[in-house]
Protein backbone atom coordinates (compact mmCIF):
# COMPACT_ATOMS: atom_id res chain seq x y z
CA UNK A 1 153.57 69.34 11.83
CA UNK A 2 151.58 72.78 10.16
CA UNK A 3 152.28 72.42 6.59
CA UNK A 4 154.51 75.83 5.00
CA UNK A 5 152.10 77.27 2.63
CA UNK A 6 153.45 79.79 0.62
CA UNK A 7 150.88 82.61 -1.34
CA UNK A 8 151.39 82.27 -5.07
CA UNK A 9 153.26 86.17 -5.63
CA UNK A 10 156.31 86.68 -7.65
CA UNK A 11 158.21 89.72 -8.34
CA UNK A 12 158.48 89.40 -12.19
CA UNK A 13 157.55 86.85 -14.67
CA UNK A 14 158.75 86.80 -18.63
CA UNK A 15 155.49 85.62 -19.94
CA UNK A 16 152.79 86.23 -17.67
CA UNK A 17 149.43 86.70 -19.06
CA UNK A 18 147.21 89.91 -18.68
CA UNK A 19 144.49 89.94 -16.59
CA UNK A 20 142.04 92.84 -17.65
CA UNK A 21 139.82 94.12 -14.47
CA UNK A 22 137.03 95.93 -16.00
CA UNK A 23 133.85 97.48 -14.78
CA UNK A 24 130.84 99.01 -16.62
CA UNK A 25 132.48 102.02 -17.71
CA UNK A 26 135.68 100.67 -18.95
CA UNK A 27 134.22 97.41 -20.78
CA UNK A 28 133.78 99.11 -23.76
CA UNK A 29 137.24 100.48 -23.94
CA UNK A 30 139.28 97.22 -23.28
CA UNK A 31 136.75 95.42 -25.42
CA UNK A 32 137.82 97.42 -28.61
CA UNK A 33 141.14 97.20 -27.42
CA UNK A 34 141.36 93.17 -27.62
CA UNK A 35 142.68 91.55 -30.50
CA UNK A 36 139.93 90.05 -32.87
CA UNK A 37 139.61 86.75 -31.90
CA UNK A 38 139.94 87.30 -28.21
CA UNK A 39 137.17 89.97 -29.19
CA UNK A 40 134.94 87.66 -31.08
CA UNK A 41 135.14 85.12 -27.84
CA UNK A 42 134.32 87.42 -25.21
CA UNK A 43 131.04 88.39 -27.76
CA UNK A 44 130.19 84.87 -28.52
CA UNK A 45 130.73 84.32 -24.32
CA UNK A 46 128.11 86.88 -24.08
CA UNK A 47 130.82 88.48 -21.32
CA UNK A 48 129.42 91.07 -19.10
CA UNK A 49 131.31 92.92 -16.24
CA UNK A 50 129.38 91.59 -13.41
CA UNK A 51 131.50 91.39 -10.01
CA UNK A 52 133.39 88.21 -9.94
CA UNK A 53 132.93 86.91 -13.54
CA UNK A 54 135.50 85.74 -15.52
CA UNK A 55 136.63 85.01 -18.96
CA UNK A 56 139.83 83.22 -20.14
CA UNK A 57 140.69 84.53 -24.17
CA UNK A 58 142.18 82.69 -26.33
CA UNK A 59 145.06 84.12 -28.50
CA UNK A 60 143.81 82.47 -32.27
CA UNK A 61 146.64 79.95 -31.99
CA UNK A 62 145.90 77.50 -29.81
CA UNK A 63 146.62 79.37 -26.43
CA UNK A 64 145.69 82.31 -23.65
CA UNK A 65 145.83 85.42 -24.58
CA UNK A 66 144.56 86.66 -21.04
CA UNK A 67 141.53 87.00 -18.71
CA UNK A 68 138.76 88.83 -18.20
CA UNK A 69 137.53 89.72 -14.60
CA UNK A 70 134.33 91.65 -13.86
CA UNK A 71 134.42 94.20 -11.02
CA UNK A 72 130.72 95.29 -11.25
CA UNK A 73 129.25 98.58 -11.77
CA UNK A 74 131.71 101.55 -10.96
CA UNK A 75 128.63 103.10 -8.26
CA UNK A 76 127.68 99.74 -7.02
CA UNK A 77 126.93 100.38 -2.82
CA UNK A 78 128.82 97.63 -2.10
CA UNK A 79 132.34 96.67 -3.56
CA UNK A 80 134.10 93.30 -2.20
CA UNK A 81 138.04 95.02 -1.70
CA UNK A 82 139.08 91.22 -1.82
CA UNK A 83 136.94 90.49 -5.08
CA UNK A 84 140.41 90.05 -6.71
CA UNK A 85 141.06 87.10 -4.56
CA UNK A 86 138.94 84.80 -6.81
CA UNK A 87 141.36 85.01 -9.09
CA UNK A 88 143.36 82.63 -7.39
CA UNK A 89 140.51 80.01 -7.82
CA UNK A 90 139.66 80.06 -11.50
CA UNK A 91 142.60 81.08 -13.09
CA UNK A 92 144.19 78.36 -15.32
CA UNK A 93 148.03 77.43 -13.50
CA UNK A 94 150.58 80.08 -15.13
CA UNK A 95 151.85 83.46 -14.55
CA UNK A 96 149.67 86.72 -14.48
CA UNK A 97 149.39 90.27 -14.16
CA UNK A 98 147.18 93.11 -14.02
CA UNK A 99 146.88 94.69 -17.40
CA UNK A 100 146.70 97.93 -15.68
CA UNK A 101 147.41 98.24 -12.09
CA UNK A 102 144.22 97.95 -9.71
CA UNK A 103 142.99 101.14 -8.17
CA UNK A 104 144.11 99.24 -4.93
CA UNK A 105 146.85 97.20 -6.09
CA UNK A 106 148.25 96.04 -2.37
CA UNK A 107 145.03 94.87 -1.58
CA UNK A 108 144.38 93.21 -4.83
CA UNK A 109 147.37 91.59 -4.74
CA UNK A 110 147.00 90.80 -0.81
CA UNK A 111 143.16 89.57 -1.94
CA UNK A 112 145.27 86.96 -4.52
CA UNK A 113 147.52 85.50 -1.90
CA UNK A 114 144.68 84.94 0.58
CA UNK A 115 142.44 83.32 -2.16
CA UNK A 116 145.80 81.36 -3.10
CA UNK A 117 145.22 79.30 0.14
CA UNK A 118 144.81 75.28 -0.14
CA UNK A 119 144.57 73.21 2.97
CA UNK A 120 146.52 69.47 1.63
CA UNK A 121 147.45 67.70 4.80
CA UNK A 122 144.81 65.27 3.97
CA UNK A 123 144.04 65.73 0.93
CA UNK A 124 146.31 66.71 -2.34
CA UNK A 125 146.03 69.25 -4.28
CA UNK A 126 147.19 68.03 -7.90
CA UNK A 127 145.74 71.25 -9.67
CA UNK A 128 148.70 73.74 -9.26
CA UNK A 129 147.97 77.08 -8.84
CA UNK A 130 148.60 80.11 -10.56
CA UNK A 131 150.68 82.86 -9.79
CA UNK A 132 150.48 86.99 -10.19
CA UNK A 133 153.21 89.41 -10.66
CA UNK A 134 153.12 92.17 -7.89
CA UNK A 135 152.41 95.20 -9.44
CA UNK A 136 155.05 97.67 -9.34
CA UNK A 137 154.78 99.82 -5.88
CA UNK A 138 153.31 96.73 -3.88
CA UNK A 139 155.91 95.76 -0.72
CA UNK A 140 155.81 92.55 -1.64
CA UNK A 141 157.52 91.08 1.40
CA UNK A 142 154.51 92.86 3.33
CA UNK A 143 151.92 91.42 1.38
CA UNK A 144 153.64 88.15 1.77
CA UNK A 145 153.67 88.30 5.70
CA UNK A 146 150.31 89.32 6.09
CA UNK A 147 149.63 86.11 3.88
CA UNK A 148 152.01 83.71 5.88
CA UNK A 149 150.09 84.94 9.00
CA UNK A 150 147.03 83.91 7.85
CA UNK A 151 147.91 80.98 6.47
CA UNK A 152 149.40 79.77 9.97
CA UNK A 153 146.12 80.40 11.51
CA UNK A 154 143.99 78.49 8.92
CA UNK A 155 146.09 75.54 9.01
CA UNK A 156 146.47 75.23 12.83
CA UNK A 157 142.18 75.66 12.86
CA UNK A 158 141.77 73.53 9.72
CA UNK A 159 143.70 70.88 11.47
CA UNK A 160 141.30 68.14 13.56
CA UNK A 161 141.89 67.38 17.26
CA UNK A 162 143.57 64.16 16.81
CA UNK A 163 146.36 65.80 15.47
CA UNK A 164 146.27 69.41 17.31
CA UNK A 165 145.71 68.95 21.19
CA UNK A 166 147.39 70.77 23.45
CA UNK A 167 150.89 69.53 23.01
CA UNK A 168 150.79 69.77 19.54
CA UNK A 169 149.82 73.42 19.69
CA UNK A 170 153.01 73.78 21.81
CA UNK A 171 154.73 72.36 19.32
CA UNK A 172 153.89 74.82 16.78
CA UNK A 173 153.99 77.96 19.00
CA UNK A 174 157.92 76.45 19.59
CA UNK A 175 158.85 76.03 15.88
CA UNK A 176 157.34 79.68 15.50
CA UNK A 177 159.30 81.03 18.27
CA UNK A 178 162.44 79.53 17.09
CA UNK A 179 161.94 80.93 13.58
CA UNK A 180 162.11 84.46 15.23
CA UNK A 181 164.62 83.92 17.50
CA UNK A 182 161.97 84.37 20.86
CA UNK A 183 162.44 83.16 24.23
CA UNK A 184 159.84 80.09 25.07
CA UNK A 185 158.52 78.46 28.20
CA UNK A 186 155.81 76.49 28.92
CA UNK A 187 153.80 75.50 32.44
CA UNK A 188 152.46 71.50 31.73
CA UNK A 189 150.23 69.53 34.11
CA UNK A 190 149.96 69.68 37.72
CA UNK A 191 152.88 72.22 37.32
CA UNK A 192 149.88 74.01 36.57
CA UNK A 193 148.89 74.26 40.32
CA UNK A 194 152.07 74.90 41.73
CA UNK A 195 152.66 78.14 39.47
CA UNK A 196 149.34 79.14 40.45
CA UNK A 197 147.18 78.56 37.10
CA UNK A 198 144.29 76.94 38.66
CA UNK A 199 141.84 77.76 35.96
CA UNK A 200 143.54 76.42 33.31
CA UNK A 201 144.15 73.00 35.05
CA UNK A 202 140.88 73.08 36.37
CA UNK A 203 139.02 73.16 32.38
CA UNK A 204 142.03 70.64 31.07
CA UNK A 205 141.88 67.89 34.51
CA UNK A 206 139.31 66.41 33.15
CA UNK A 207 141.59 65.38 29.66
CA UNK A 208 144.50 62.56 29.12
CA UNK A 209 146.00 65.58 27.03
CA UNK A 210 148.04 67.71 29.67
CA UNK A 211 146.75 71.38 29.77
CA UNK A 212 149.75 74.00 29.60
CA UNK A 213 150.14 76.95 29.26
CA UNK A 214 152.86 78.58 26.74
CA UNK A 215 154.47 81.67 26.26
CA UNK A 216 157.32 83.45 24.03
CA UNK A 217 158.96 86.77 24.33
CA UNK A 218 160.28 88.58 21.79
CA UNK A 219 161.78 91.89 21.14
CA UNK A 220 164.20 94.42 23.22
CA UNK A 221 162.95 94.71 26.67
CA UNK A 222 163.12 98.89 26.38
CA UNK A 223 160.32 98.95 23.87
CA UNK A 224 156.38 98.92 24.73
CA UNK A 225 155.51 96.13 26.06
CA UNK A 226 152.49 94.38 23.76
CA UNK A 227 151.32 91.31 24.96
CA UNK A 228 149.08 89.18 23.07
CA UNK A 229 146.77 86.24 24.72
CA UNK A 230 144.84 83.30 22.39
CA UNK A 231 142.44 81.41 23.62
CA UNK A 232 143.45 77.45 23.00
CA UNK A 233 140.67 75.16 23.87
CA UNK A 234 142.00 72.40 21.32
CA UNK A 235 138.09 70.66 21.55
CA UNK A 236 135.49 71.55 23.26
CA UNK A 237 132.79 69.21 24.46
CA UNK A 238 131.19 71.71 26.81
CA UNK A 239 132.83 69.39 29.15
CA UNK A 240 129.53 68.20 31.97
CA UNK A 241 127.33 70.65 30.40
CA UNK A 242 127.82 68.59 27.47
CA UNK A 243 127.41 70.48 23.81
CA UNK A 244 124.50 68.49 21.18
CA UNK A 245 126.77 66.49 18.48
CA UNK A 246 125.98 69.15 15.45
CA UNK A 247 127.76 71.80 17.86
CA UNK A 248 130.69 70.05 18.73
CA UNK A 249 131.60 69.92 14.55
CA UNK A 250 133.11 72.87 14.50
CA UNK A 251 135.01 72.22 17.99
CA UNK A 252 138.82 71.69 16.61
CA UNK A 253 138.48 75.50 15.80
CA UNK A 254 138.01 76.15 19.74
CA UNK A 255 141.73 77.02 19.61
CA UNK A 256 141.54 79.65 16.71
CA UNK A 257 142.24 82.65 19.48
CA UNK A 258 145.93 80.98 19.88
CA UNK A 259 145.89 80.60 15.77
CA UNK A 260 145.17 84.27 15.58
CA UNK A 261 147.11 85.24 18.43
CA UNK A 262 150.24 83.69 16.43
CA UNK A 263 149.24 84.82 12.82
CA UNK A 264 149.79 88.41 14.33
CA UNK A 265 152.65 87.67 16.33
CA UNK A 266 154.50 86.22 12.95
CA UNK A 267 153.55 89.79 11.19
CA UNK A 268 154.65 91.55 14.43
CA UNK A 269 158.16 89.22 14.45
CA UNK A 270 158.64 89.50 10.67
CA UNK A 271 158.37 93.53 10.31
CA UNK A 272 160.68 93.81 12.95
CA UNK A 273 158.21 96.13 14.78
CA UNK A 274 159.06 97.95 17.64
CA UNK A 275 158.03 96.04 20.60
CA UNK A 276 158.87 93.78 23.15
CA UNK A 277 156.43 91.03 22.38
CA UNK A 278 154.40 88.50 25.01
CA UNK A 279 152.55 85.46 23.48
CA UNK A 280 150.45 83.89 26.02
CA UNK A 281 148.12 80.50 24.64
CA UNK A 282 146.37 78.56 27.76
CA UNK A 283 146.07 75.41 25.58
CA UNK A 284 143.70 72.61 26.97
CA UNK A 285 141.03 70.06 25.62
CA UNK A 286 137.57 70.54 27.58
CA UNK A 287 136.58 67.01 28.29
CA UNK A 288 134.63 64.89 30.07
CA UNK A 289 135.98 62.29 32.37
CA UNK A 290 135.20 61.33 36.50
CA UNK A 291 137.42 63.67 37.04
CA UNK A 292 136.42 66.58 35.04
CA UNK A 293 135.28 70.03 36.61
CA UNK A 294 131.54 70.22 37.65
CA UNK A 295 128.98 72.33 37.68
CA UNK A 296 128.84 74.78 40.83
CA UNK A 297 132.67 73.74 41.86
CA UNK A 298 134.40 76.63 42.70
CA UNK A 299 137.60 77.71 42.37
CA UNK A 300 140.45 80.10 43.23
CA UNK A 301 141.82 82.25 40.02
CA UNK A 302 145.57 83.59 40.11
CA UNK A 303 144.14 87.26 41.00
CA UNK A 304 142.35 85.58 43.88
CA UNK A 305 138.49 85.81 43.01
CA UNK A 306 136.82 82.92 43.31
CA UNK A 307 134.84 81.68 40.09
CA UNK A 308 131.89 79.25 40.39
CA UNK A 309 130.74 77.12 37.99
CA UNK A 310 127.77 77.74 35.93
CA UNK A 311 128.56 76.25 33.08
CA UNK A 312 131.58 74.04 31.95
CA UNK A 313 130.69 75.08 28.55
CA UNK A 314 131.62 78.45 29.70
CA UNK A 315 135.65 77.56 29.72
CA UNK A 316 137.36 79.75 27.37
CA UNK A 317 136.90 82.73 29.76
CA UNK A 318 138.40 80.62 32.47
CA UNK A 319 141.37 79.86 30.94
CA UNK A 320 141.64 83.08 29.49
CA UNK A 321 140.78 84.58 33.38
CA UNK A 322 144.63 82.78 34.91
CA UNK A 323 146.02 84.13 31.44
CA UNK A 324 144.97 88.15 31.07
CA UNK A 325 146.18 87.68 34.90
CA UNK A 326 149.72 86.77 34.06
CA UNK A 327 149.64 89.38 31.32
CA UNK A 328 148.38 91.85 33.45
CA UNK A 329 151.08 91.77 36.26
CA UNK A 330 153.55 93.14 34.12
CA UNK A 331 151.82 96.35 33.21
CA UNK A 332 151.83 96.03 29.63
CA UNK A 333 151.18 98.92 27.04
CA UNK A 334 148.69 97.16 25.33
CA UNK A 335 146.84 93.71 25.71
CA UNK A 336 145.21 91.52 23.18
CA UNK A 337 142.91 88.97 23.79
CA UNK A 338 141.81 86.33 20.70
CA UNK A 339 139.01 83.74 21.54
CA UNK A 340 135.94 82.22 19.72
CA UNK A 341 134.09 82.72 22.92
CA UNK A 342 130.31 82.99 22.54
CA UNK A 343 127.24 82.13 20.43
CA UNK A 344 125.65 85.17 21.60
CA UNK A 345 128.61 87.16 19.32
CA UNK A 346 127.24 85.18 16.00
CA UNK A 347 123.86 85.95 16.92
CA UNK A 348 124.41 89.52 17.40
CA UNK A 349 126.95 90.04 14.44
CA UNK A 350 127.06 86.81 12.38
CA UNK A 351 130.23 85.07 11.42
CA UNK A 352 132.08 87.67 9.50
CA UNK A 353 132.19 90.74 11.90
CA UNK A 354 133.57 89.85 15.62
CA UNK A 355 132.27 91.82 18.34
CA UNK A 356 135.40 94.07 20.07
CA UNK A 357 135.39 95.51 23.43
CA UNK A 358 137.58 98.15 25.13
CA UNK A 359 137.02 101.17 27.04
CA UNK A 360 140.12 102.81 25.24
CA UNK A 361 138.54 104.92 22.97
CA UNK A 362 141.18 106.19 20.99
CA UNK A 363 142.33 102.77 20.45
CA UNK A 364 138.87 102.13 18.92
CA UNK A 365 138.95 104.65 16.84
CA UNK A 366 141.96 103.93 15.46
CA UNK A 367 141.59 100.04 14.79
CA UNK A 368 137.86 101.15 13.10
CA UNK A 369 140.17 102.81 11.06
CA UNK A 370 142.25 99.88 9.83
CA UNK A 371 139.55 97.59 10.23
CA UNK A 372 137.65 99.70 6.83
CA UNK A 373 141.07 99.74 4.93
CA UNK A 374 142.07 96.24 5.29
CA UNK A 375 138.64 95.17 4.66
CA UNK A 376 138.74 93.01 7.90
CA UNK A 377 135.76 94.23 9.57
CA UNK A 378 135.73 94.38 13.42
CA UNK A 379 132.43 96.13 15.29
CA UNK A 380 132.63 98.08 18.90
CA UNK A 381 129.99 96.61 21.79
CA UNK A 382 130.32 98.48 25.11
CA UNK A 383 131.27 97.04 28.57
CA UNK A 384 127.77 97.64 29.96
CA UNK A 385 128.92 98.16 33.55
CA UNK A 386 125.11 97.42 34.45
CA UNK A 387 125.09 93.83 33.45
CA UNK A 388 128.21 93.21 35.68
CA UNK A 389 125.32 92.25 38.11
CA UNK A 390 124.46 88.84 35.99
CA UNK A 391 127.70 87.42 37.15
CA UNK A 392 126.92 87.56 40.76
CA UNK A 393 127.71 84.68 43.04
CA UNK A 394 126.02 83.82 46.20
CA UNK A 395 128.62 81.31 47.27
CA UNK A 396 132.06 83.10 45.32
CA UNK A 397 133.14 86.37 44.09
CA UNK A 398 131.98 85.55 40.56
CA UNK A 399 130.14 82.98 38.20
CA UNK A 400 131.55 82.39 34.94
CA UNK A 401 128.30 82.83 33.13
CA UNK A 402 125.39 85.64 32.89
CA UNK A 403 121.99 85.34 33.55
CA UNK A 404 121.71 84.09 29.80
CA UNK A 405 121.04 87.69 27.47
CA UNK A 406 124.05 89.75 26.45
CA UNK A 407 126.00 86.92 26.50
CA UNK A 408 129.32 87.80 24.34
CA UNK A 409 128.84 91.02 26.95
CA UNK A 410 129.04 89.26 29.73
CA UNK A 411 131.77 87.34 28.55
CA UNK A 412 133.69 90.37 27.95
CA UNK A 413 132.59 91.47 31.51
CA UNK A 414 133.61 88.67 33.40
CA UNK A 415 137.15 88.65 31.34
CA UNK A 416 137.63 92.80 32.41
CA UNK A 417 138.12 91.47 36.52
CA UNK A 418 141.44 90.04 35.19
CA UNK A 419 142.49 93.34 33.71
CA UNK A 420 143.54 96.72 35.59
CA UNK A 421 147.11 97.53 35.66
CA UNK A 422 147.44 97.07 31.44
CA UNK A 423 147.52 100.25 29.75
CA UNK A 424 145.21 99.42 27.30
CA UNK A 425 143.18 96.25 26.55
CA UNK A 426 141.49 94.78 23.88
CA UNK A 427 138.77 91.79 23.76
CA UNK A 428 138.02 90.48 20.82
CA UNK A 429 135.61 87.31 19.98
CA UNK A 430 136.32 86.05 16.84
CA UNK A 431 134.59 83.18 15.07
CA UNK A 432 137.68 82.11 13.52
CA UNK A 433 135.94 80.17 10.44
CA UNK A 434 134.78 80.86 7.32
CA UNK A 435 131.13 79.42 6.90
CA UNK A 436 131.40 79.59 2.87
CA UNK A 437 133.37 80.42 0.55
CA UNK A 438 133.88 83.73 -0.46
CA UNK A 439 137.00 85.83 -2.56
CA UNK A 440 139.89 85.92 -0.57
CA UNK A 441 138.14 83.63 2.28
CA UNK A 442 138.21 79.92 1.58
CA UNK A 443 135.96 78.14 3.57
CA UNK A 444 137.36 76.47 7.00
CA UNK A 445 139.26 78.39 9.55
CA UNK A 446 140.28 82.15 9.41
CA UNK A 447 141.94 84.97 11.11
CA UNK A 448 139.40 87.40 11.53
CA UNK A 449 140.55 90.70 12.82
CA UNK A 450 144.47 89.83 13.03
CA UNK A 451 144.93 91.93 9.35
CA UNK A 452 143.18 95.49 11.19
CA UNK A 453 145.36 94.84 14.01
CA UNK A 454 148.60 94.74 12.48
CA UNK A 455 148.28 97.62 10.16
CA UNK A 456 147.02 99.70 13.78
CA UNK A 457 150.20 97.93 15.20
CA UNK A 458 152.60 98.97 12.01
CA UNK A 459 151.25 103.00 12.33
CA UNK A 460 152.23 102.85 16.19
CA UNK A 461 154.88 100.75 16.04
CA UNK A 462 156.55 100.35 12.74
């Protein structure tokens, strides 16, 4: 059903075309260094090395002699590390290289896959796209994973509800399993009840499409145990508390937790890391129907605490709640929870950084780490044990929602009563879609913060 998308990279090409990355103190050199006529062209262009430009040459006779790419001014404060992934856009179809291998050739070359990206179920592409030669050092098998990863994710959150509910998603998490050899099971229905999810079934009753939840293993039992949880709300409606129609747009990327959850678990599977792997995806469409959860109903979780209802727009942490739960009763090394929980994250960070919250601070510090290098930004907000108050019940143990500031705190709050035998845990509330387009990021669905994670996952792990 996900379309295979595979990032244009090969290992060697015959005739591949230079590509000449130049900033405003090399310009001059590579300009003298052009032939004539490629020389005259980028003059009578009026070609400057500003960051992003380009400039295809032609070679006197009728073809390309190469391309020029601007990377800015050398002491710019700012410098995009995925610039290089606008390539992948404007180049004419063909094979390229790097004249001269990039300062950071893995990422350039990493930058080139991402940009490479085309979502065609709809729609085809006829344009075909170029490709670039991996410059000698790159791994590229690792660039190539990272790329498939990603890909995965943007296709499963590019992909509209009609065609992606909860069976459907599954349905891919199966066909990824069986590529990597991983155990599967799944939990559909009133099932639900009987193996003691009640949250999940409790967001998904209200929706012809059976909620589940779904879960691989992978990996030799004798190795840390990392578990990984994505939030799959395949649409969200807000359910009673109904969402206005220009916020339920972007609803088919409700599930992009589960898309990121499996983007990393593909890197994780395809390194061979050293790990017994846990995939858990609650996947359920929050709808409205006579029989949908209310407002103020309240119900048992699998720890126990009761949850009441403040807001059936508040459902990702619900189904997340039964899930960190089933991941916690194992006593995992590590836990990873994906979900595009809260408005209150874009208002505090905006759609390119997602909020993260732990109270392991060496694991912090070490993801900050990864998060600068792989240019997949990721920004710490604390578990403010203070505002665990807003989440007071007078009728249950809990509410699901805050008194309405701090909200992507909260959130993370009210998640953190489902986790405390895990060794470590990790919240993370991604926005899981690219606003605009921008090198390396196509606009529609993303995988923010999966890329930091497995390069902090490869150093522990690898």
């Amino acid at each position: 059903m996900i379309q295979a998308h595979h990032p244009a990279l090969v290992t060697a090409a015959a005739n591949a075309k230079p590509i000449w990355c130049v900033d405003d103190a090399t310009w001059k050199a590579v300009r003298e260094g052009l032939a004539a006529a490629a020389r005259a062209f980028a003059d009578a262009s009026g070609f400057a090395p500003d960051a992003g430009r380009h400039l295809v040459l032609p070679d006197g006779k009728g073809g390309i002699a190469g391309c020029l790419f601007g990377l800015g001014k050398r002491n710019a404060k700012f410098f995009d590390p995925l610039l290089a992934g606008k390539l992948a856009t404007v180049l004419p179809e063909g094979d390229w290289k790097f004249a001269e291998a990039p300062k950071d050739a893995r990422m350039a070359s990493l930058a080139f896959a991402l940009g490479s990206y085309r979502f065609t179920r709809y729609r085809e592409n006829k344009k075909k796209a170029p490709r670039l030669v991996v410059p000698a050092g790159v791994d590229a098998r690792e660039v190539l994973r990272i790329a498939e990863g990603v890909a995965l994710a943007r296709d499963l959150v590019n992909t509209p509800a009609n065609d992606l509910g909860p069976a459907e998603l599954e349905a891919a998490i199966r066909k990824l399993a069986k590529k990597h050899g991983a155990k599967v099971s799944s939990v559909i229905g009133k099932d639900l009840l009987k193996k003691n999810f009640p949250l999940v079934y409790a967001v998904g009753q209200g929706s012809e499409r059976e909620p589940r939840l779904v879960e691989f293993t992978w990996g030799k039992p004798s190795h840390p145990k990392v578990t990984l949880v994505g939030k799959g709300v395949c649409f969200d409606t807000g359910g009673l508390d109904i969402k206005p129609s220009s916020a339920m747009l972007l609803m088919k990327k409700d599930m992009g937790g589960a898309a990121a959850s499996l983007a990393l678990a593909h890197m994780i599977m395809d390194a061979k890391l050293k790990v017994r792997l846990r995939v858990i995806v609650p996947a359920v469409e929050n709808s409205i129907s006579g029989i949908a959860f209310r407002p103020s109903d309240i119900f048992k979780s699998r720890k126990g605490i009761t949850v009441e209802i403040g807001n059936t727009d508040a459902e990702g942490r619900l189904v997340l709640a039964d899930a960190l739960t089933l991941a916690d009763e194992e006593k995992p090394e590590l836990v990873i929870d994906f979900a595009t929980l809260t408005g209150a994250a874009r208002v505090a960070l905006g759609p390119e950084i997602p909020p993260a919250f732990t109270n392991d601070d060496a694991l912090w510090n070490a993801l900050a780490i990864h998060s600068m290098k792989e240019a997949d930004p990721l920004w710490r907000l604390p578990l403010w044990q203070p505002y665990m108050e807003m989440l007071n019940s007078r009728t249950a143990d809990t509410n699901n929602v805050g008194g309405g500031h701090a909200g992507a705190i909260t959130a993370a709050l009210f998640l953190s009563k489902f986790v405390e035998r895990a060794k470590s845990w990790l919240h993370l509330d991604i926005f899981a879609w690219n606003p605009k387009e921008k090198p390396g990021r196509p606009e529609g669905g993303e995988a923010h913060s999966v890329r930091a994670l497995y390069a902090l996952l490869t150093e522990r792990y690898g």
